[in-house]
N, C-alpha and C. Protein backbone atom coordinates (compact mmCIF):
# COMPACT_ATOMS: atom_id res chain seq x y z
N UNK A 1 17.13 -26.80 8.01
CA UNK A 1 16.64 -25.50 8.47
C UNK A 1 15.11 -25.50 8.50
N UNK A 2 14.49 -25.08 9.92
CA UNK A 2 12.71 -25.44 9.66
C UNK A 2 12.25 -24.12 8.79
N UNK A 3 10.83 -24.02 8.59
CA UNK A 3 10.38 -22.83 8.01
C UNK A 3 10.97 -21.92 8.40
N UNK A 4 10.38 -21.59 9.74
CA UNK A 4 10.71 -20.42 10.61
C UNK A 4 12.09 -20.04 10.68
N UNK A 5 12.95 -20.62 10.41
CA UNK A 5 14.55 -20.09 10.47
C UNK A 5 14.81 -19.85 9.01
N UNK A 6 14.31 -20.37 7.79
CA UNK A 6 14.26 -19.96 6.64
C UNK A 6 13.59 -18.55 6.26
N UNK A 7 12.71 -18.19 7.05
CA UNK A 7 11.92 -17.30 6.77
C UNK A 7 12.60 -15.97 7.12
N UNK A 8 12.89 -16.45 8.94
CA UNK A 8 13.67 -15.20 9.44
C UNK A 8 15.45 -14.65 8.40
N UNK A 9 15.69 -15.54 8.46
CA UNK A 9 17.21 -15.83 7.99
C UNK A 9 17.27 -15.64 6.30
N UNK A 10 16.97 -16.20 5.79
CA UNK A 10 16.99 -16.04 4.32
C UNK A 10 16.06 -14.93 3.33
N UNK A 11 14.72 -15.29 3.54
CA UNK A 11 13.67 -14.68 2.79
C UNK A 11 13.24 -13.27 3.29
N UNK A 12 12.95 -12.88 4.57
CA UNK A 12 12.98 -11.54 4.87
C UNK A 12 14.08 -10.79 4.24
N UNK A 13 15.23 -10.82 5.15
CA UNK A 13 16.39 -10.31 4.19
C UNK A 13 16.18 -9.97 2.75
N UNK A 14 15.96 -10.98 2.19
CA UNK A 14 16.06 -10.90 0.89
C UNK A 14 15.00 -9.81 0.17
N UNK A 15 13.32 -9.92 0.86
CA UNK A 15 12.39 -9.28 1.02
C UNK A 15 12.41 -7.70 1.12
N UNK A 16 13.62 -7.31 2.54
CA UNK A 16 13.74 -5.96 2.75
C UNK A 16 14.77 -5.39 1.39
N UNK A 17 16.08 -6.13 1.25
CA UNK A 17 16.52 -5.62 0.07
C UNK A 17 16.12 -5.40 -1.18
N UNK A 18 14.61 -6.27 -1.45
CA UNK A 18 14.00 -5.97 -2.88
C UNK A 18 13.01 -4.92 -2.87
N UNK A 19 12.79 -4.97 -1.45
CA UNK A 19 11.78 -3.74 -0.80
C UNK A 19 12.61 -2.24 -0.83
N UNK A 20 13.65 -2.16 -0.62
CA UNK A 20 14.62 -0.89 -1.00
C UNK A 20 15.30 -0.89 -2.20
N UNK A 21 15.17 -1.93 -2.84
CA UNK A 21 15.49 -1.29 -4.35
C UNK A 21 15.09 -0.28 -5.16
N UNK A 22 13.66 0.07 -4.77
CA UNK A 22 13.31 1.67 -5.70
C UNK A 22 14.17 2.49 -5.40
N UNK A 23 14.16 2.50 -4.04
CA UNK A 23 15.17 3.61 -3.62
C UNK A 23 16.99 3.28 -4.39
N UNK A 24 17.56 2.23 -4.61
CA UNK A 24 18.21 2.05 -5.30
C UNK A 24 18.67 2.62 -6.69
N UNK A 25 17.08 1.77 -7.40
CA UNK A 25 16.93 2.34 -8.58
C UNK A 25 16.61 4.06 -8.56
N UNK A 26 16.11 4.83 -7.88
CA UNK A 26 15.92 5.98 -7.55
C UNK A 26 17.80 6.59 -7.68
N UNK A 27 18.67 6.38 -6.74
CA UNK A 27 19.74 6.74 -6.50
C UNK A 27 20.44 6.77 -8.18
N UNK A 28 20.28 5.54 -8.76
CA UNK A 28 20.86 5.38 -9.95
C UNK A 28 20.43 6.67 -10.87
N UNK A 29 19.19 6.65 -11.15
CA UNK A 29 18.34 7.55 -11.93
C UNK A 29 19.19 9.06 -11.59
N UNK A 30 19.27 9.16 -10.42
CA UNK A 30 19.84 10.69 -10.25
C UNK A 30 21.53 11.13 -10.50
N UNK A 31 21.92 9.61 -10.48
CA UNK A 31 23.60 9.51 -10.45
C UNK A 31 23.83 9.76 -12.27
N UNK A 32 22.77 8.97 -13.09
CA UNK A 32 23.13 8.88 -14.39
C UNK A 32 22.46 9.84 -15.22
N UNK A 33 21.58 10.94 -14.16
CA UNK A 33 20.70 11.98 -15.20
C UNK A 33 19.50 11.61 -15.93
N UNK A 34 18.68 10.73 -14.74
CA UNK A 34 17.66 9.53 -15.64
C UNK A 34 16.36 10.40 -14.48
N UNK A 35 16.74 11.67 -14.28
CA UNK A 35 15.32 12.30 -13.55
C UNK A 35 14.66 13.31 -14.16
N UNK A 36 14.60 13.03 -15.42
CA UNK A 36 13.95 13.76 -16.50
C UNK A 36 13.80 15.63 -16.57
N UNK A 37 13.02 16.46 -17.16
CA UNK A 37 13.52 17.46 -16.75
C UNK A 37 12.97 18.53 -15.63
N UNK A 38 12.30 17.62 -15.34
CA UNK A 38 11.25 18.09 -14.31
C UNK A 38 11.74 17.28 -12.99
N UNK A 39 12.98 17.12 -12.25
CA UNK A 39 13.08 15.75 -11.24
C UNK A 39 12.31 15.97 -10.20
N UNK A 40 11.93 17.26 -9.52
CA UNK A 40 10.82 17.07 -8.33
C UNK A 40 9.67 16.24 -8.86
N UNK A 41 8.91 16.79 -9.56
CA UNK A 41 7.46 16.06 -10.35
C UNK A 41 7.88 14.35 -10.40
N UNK A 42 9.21 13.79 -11.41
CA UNK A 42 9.54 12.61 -11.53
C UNK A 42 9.46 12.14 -10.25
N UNK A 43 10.60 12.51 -8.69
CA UNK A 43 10.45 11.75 -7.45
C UNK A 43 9.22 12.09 -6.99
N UNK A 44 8.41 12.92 -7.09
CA UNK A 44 7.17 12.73 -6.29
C UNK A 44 6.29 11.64 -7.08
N UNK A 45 6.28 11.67 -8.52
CA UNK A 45 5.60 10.59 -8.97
C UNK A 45 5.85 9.01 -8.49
N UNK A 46 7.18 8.93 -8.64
CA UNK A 46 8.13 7.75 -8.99
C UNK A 46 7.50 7.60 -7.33
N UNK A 47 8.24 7.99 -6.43
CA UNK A 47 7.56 7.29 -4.68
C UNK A 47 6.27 7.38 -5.01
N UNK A 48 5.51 8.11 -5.23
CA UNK A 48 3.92 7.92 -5.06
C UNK A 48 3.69 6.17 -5.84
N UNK A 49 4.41 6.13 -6.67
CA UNK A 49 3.74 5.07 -7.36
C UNK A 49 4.43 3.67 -6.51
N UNK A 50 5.71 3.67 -5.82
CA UNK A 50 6.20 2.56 -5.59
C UNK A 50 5.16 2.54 -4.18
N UNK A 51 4.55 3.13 -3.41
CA UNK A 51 3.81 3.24 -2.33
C UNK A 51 2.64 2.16 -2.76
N UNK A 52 2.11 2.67 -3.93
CA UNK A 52 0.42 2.56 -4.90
C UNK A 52 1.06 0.69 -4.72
N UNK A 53 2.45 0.51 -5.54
CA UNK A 53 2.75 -0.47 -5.89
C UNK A 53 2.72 -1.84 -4.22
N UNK A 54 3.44 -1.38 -3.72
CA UNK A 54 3.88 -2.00 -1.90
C UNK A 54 2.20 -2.48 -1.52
N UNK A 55 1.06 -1.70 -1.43
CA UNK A 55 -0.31 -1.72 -1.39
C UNK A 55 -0.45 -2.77 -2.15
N UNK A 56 -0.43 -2.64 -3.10
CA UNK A 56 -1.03 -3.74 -3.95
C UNK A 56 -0.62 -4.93 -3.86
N UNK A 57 1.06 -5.22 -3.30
CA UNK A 57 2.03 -6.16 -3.14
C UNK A 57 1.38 -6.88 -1.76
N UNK A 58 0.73 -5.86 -0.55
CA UNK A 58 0.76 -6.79 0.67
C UNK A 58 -0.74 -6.95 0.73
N UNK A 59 -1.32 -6.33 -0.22
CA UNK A 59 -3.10 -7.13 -0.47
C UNK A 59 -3.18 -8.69 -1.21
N UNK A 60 -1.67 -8.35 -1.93
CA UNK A 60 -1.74 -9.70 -3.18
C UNK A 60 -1.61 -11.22 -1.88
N UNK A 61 -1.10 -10.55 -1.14
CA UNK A 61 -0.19 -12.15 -0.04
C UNK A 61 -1.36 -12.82 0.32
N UNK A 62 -2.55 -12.25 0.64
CA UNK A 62 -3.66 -13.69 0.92
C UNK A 62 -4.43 -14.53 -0.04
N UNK A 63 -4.45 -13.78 -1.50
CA UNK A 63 -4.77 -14.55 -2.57
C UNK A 63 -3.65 -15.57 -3.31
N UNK A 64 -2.06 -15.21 -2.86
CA UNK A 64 -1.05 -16.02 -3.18
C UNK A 64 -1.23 -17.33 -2.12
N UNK A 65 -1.64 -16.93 -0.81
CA UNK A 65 -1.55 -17.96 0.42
C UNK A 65 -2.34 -19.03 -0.08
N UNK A 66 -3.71 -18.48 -0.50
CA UNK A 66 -4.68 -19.29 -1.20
C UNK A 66 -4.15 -20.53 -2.20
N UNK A 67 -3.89 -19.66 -3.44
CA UNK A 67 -3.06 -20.65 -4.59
C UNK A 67 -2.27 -21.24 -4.36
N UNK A 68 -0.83 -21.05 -3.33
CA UNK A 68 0.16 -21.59 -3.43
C UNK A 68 -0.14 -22.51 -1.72
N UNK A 69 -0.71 -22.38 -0.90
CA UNK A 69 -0.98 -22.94 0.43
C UNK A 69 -0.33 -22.39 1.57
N UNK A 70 0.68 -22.09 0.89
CA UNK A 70 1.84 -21.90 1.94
C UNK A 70 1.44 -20.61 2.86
N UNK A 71 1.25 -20.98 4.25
CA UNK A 71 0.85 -20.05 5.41
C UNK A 71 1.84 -19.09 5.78
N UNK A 72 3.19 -19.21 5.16
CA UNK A 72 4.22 -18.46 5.99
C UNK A 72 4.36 -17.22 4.59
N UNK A 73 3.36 -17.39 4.21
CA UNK A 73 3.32 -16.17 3.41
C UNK A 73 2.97 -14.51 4.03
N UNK A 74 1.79 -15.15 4.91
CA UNK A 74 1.49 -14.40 5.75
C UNK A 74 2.90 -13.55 6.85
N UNK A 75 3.31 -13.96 6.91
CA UNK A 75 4.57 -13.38 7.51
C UNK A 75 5.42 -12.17 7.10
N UNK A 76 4.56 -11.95 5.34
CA UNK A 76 5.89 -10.77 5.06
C UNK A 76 4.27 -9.65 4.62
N UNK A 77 3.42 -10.10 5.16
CA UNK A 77 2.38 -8.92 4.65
C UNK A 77 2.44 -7.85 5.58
N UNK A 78 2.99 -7.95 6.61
CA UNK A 78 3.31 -6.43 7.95
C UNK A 78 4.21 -5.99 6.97
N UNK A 79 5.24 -6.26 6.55
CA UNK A 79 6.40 -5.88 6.09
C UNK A 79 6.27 -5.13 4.86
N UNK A 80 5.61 -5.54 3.75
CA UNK A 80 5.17 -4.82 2.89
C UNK A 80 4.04 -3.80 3.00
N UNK A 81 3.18 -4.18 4.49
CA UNK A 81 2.88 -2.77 4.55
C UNK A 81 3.07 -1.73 5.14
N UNK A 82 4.00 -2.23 6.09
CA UNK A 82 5.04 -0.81 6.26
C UNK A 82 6.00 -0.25 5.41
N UNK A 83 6.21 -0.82 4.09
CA UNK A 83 7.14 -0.32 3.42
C UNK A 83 6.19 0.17 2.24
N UNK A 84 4.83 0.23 2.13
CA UNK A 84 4.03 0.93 1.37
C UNK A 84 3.76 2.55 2.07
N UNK A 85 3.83 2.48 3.56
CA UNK A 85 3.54 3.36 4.25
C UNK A 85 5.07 4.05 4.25
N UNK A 86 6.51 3.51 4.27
CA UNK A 86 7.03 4.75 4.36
C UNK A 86 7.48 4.78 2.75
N UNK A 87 6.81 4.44 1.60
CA UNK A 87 7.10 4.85 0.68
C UNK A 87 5.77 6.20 0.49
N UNK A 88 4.80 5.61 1.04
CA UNK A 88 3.78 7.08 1.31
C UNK A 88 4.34 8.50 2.17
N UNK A 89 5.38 8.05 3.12
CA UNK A 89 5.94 9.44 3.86
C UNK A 89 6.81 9.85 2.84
N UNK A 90 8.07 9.57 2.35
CA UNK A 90 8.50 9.45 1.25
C UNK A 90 8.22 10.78 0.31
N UNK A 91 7.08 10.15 -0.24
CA UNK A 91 5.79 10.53 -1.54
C UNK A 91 5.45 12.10 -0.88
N UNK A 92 4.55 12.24 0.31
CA UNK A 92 4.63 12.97 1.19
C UNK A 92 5.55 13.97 1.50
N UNK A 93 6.66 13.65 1.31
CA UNK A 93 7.99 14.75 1.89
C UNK A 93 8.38 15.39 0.72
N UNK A 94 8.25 15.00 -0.24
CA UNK A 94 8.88 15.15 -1.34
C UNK A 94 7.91 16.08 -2.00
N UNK A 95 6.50 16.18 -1.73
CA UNK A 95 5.43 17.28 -2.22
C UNK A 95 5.15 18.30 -1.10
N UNK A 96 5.40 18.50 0.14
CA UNK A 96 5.88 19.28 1.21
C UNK A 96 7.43 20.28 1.48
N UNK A 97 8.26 19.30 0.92
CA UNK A 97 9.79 19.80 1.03
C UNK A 97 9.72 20.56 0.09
N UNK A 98 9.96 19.52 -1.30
CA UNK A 98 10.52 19.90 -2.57
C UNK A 98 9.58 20.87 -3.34
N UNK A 99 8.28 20.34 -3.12
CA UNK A 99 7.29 21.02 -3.94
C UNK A 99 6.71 22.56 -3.70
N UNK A 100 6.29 21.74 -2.36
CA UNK A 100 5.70 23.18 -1.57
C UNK A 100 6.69 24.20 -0.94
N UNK A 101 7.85 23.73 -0.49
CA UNK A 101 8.43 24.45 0.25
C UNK A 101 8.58 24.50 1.76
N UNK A 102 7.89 24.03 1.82
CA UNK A 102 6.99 23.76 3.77
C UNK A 102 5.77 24.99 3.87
N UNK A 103 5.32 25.18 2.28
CA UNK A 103 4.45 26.38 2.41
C UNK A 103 2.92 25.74 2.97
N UNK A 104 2.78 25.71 4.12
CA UNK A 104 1.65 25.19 5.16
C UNK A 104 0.33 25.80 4.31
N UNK A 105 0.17 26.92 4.26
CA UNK A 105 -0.90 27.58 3.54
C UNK A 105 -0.89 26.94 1.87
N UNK A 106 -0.56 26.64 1.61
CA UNK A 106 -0.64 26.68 0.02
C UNK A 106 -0.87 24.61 -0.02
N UNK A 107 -0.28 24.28 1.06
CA UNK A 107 -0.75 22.66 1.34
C UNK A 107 -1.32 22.73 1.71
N UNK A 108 -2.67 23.33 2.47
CA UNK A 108 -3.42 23.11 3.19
C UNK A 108 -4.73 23.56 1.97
N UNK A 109 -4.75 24.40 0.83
CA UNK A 109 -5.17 24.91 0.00
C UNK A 109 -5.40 24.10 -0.98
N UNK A 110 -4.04 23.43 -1.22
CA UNK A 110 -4.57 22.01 -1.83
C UNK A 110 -5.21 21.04 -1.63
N UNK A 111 -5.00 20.83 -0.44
CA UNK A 111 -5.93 19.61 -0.09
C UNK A 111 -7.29 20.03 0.06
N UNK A 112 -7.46 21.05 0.22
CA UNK A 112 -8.90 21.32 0.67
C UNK A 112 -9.67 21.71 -1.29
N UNK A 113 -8.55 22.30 -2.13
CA UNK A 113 -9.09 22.84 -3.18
C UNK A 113 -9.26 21.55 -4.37
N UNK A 114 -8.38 21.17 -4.09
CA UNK A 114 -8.04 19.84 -5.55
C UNK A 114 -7.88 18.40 -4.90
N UNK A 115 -9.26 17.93 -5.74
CA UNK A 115 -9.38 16.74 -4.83
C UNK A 115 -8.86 15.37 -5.10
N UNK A 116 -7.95 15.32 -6.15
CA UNK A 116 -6.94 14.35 -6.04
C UNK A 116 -6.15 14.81 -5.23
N UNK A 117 -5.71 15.52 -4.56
CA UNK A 117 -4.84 15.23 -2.88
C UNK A 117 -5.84 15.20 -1.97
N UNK A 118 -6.63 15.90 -2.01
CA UNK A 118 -7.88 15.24 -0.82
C UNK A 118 -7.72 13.82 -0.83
N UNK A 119 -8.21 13.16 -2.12
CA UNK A 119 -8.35 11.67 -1.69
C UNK A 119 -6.57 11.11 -1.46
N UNK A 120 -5.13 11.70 -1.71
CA UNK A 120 -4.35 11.33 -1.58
C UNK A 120 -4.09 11.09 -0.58
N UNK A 121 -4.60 12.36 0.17
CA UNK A 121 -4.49 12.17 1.41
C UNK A 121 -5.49 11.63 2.64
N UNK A 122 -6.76 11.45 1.71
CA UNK A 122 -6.90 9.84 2.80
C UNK A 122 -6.47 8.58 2.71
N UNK A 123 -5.87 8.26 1.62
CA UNK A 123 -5.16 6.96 1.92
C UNK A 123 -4.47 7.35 2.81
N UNK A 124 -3.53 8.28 2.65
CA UNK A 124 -2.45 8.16 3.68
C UNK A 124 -2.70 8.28 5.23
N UNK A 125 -3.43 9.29 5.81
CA UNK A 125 -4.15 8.72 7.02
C UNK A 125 -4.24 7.34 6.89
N UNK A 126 -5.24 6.77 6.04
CA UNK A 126 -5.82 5.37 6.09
C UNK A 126 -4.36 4.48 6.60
N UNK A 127 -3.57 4.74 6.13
CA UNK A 127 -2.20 4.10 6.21
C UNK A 127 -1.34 4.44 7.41
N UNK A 128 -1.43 5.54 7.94
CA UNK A 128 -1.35 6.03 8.65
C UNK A 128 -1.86 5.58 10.00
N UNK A 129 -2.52 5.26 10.18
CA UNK A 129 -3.47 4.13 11.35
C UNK A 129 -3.03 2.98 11.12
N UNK A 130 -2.72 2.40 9.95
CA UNK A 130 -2.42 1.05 9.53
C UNK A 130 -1.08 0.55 10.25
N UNK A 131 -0.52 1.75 10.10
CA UNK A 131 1.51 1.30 10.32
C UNK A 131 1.08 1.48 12.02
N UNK A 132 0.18 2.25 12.31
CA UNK A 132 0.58 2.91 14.01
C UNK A 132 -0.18 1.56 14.52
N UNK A 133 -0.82 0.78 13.88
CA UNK A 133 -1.43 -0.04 14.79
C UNK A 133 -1.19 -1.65 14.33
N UNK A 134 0.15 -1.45 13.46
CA UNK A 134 0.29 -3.38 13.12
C UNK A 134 1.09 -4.09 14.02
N UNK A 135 1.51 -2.98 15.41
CA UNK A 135 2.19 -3.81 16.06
C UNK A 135 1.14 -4.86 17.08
N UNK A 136 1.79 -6.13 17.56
CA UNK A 136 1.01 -7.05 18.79
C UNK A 136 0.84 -6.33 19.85
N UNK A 137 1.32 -5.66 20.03
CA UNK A 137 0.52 -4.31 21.43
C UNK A 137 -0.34 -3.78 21.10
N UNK A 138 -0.73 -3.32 19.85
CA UNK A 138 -1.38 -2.73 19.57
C UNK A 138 -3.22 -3.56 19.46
N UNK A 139 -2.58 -4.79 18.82
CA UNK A 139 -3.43 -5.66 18.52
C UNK A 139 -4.25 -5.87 19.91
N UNK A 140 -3.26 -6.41 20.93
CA UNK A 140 -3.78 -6.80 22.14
C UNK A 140 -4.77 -5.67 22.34
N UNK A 141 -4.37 -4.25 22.48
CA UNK A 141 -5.32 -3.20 23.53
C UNK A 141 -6.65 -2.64 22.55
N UNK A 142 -6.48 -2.78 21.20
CA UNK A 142 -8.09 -2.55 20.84
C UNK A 142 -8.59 -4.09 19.97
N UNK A 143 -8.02 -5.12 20.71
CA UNK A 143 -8.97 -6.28 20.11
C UNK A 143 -8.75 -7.09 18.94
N UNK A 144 -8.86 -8.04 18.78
CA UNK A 144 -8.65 -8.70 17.40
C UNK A 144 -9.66 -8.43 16.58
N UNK A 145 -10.89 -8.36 17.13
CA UNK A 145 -11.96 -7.94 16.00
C UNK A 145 -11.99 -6.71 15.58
N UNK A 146 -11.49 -5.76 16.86
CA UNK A 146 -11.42 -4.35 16.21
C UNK A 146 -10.50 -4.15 15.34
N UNK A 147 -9.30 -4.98 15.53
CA UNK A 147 -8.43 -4.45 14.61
C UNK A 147 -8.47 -5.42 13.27
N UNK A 148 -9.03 -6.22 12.84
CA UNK A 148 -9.28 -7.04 12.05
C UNK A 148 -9.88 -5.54 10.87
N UNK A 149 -11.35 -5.16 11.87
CA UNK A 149 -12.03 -4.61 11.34
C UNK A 149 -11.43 -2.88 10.90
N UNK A 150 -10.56 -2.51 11.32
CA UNK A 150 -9.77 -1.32 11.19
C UNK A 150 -9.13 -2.05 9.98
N UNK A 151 -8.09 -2.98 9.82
CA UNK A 151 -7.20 -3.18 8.52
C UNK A 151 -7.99 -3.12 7.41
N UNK A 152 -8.82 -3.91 7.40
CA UNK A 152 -9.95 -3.86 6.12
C UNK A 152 -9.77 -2.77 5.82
N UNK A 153 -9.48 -1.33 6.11
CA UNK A 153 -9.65 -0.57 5.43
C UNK A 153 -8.32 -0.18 4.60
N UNK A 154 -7.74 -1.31 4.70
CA UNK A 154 -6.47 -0.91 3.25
C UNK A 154 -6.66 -1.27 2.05
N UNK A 155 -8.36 -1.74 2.00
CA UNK A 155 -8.97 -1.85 0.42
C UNK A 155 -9.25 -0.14 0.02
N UNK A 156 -9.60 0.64 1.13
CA UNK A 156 -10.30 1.61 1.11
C UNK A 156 -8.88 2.98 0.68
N UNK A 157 -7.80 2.57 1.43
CA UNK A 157 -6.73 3.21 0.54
C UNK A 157 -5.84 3.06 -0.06
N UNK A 158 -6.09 1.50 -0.83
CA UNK A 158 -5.97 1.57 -2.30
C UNK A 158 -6.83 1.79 -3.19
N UNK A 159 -8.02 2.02 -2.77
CA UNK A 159 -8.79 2.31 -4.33
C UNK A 159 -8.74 3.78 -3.73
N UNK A 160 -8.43 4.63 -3.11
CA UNK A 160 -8.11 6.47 -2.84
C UNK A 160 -6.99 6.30 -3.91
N UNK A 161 -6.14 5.41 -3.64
CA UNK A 161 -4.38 5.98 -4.05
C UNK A 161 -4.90 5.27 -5.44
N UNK A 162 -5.14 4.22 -6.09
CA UNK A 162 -5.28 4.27 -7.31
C UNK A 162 -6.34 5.91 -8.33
N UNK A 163 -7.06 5.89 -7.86
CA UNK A 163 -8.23 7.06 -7.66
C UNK A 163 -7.26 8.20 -7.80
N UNK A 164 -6.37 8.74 -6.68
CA UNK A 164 -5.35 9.74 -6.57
C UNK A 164 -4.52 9.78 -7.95
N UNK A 165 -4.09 8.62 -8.31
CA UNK A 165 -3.46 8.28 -9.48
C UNK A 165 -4.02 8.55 -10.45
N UNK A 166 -5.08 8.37 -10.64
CA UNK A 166 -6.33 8.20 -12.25
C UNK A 166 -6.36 9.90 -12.45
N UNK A 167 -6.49 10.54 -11.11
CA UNK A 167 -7.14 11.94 -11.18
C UNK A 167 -6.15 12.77 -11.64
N UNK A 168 -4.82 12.59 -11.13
CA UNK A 168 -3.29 13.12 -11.17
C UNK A 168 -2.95 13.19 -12.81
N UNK A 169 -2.99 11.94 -12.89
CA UNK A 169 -2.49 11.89 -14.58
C UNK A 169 -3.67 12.66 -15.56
N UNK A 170 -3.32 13.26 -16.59
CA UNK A 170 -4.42 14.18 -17.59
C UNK A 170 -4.69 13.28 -18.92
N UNK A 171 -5.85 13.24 -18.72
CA UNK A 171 -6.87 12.12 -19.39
C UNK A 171 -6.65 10.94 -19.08
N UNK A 172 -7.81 9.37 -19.68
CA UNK A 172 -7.65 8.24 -19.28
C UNK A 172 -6.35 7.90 -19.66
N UNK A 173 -5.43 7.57 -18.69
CA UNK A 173 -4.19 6.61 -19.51
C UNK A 173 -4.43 5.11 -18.84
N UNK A 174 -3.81 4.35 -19.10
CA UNK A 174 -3.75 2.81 -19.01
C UNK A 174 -3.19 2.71 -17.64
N UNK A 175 -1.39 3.01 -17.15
CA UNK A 175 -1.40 2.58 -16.39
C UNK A 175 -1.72 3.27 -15.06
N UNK A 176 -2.92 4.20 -14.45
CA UNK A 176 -3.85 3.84 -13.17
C UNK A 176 -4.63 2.81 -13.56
N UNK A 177 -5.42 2.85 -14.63
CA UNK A 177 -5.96 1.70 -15.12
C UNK A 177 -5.60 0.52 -14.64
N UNK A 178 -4.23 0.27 -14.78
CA UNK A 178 -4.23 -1.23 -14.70
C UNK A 178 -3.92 -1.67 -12.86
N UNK A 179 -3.39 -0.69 -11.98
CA UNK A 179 -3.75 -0.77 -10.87
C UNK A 179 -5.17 -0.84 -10.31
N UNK A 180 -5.81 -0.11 -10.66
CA UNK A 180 -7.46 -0.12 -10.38
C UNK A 180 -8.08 -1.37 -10.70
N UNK A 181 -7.74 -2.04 -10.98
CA UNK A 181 -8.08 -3.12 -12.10
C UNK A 181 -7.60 -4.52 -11.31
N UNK A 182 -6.04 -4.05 -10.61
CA UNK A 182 -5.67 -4.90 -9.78
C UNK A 182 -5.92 -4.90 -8.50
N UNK A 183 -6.57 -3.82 -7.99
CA UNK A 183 -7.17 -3.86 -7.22
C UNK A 183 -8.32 -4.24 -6.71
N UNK A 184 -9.30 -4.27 -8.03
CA UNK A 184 -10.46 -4.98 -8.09
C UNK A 184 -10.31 -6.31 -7.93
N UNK A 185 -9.56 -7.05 -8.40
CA UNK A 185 -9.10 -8.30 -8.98
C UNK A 185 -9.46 -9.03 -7.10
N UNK A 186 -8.07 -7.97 -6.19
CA UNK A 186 -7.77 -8.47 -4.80
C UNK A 186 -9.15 -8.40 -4.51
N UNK A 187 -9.75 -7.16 -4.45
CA UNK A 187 -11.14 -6.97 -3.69
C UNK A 187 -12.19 -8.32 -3.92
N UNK A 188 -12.16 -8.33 -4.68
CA UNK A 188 -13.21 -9.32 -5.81
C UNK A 188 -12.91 -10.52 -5.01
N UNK A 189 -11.83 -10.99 -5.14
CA UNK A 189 -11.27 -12.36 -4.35
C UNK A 189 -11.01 -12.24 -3.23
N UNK A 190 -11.49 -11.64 -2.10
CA UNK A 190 -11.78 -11.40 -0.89
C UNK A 190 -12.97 -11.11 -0.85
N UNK A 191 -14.35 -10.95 -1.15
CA UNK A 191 -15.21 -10.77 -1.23
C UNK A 191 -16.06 -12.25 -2.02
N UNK A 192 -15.08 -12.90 -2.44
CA UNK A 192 -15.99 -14.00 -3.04
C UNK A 192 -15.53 -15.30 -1.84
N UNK A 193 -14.40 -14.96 -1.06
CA UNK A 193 -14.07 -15.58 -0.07
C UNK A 193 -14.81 -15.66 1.23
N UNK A 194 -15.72 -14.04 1.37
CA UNK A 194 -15.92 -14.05 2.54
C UNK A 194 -17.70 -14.68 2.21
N UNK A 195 -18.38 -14.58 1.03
CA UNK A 195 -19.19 -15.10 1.03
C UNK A 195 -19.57 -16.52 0.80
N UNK A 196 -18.11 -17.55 0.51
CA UNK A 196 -17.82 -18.79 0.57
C UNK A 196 -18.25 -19.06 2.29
N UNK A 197 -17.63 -18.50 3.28
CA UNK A 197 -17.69 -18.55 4.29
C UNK A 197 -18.51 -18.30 4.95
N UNK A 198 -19.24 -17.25 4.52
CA UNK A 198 -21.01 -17.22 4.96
C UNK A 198 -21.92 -18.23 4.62
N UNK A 199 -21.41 -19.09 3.43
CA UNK A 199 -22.38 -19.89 3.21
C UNK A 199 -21.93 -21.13 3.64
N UNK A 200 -20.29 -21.45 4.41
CA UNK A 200 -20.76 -22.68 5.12
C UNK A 200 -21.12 -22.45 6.28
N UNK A 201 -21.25 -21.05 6.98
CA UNK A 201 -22.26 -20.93 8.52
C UNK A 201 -23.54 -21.20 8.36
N UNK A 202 -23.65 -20.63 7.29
CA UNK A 202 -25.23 -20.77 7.16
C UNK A 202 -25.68 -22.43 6.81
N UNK A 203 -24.90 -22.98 6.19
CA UNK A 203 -25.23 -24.84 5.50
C UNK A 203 -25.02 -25.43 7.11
N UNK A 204 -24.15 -24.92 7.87
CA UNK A 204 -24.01 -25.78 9.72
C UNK A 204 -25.12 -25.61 10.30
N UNK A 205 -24.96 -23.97 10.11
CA UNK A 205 -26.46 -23.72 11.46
C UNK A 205 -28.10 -24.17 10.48
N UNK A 206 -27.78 -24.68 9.27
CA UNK A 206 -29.44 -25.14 9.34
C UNK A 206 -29.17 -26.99 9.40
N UNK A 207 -27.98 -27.43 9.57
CA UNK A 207 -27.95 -28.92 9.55
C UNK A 207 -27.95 -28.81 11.21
């Protein structure tokens, strides 16, 4: 079996089913009385965080490509970030439906009044552009550089949605912490990458 038929055939599959397991584990939680006593607050948390989590999962794939070599890694980073994005609609529906009510005024009050959903909700825009534009059509009609330069900004909403997280929870706790932290980690190692690469343009163009 070559890569490519392993990849399609075996590992995606396998990928989307571990990718819907929250929702799994979600189903369980409600079947066995494991949604504490507050369950709106629990599912809006619980998706908000598997979203935070998916983000962090399809930033991790070019520092894994790095360590481990293997190029067909690249192959499941669309995938995890569309499944960060509809764990963000998700997250989204569940503080609109359940929370708010569909009370338009009183969401619109929030976001504008309390600014951990302000910044919640620019990741999600941010993400929001992300999913509408990872298709190859998309790519083709505004450019590879433009859209190169548009993705970059899914550093920009994960450190909102970690941020969203830090602000949400009452006082410092550990784990936004330790997302923020992992997020730095990705940033850091993409940033020490891209100045590896500046400095062999610069070592060519003076030889």
């Amino acid at each position: 079996m070559t890569q490519d038929k392993l990849i399609r055939r075996v590992l995606k599959p396998v990928v989307w089913v571990l990718c819907l397991g929250p929702l799994g584990g979600l189903a369980w939680l409600a079947y066995s009385g494991g949604l504490t006593a507050n369950p709106i607050e629990f599912l809006n948390r619980y998706l908000g965080e598997w979203a935070l989590k998916f983000v962090i999962f399809a930033l991790a794939i070019t520092p894994l490509r790095g360590l481990t070599g293997w190029a067909g890694l690249t192959r499941f980073r669309r995938l995890l970030g569309l499944f960060a994005f509809f764990y963000v609609v998700l997250h989204l529906s569940s503080y609109v439906g359940l929370d708010q009510y569909f009370d338009w005024n009183a969401i619109w009050l929030d976001i504008t009044k309390r600014t951990y959903i302000t910044v919640g909700m620019v990741a999600a825009v941010i993400l929001l552009a992300l999913a509408v534009t990872s298709t190859k059509g998309m790519i083709k009609r505004i450019g590879g550089k433009n859209w190169n330069r548009l993705h970059k900004l899914v550093y920009l909403a994960a450190a909102a949605g970690c941020l969203h997280f830090f602000m949400m929870r009452k006082g410092v706790q550990l784990e936004p912490l330790m997302y923020g932290g992992a997020v730095l980690l990705l940033l850091g190692y993409r940033l020490v990458g891209y100045l590896k690469k500046r400095r062999r343009k610069s070592r060519l163009a003076v030889a």
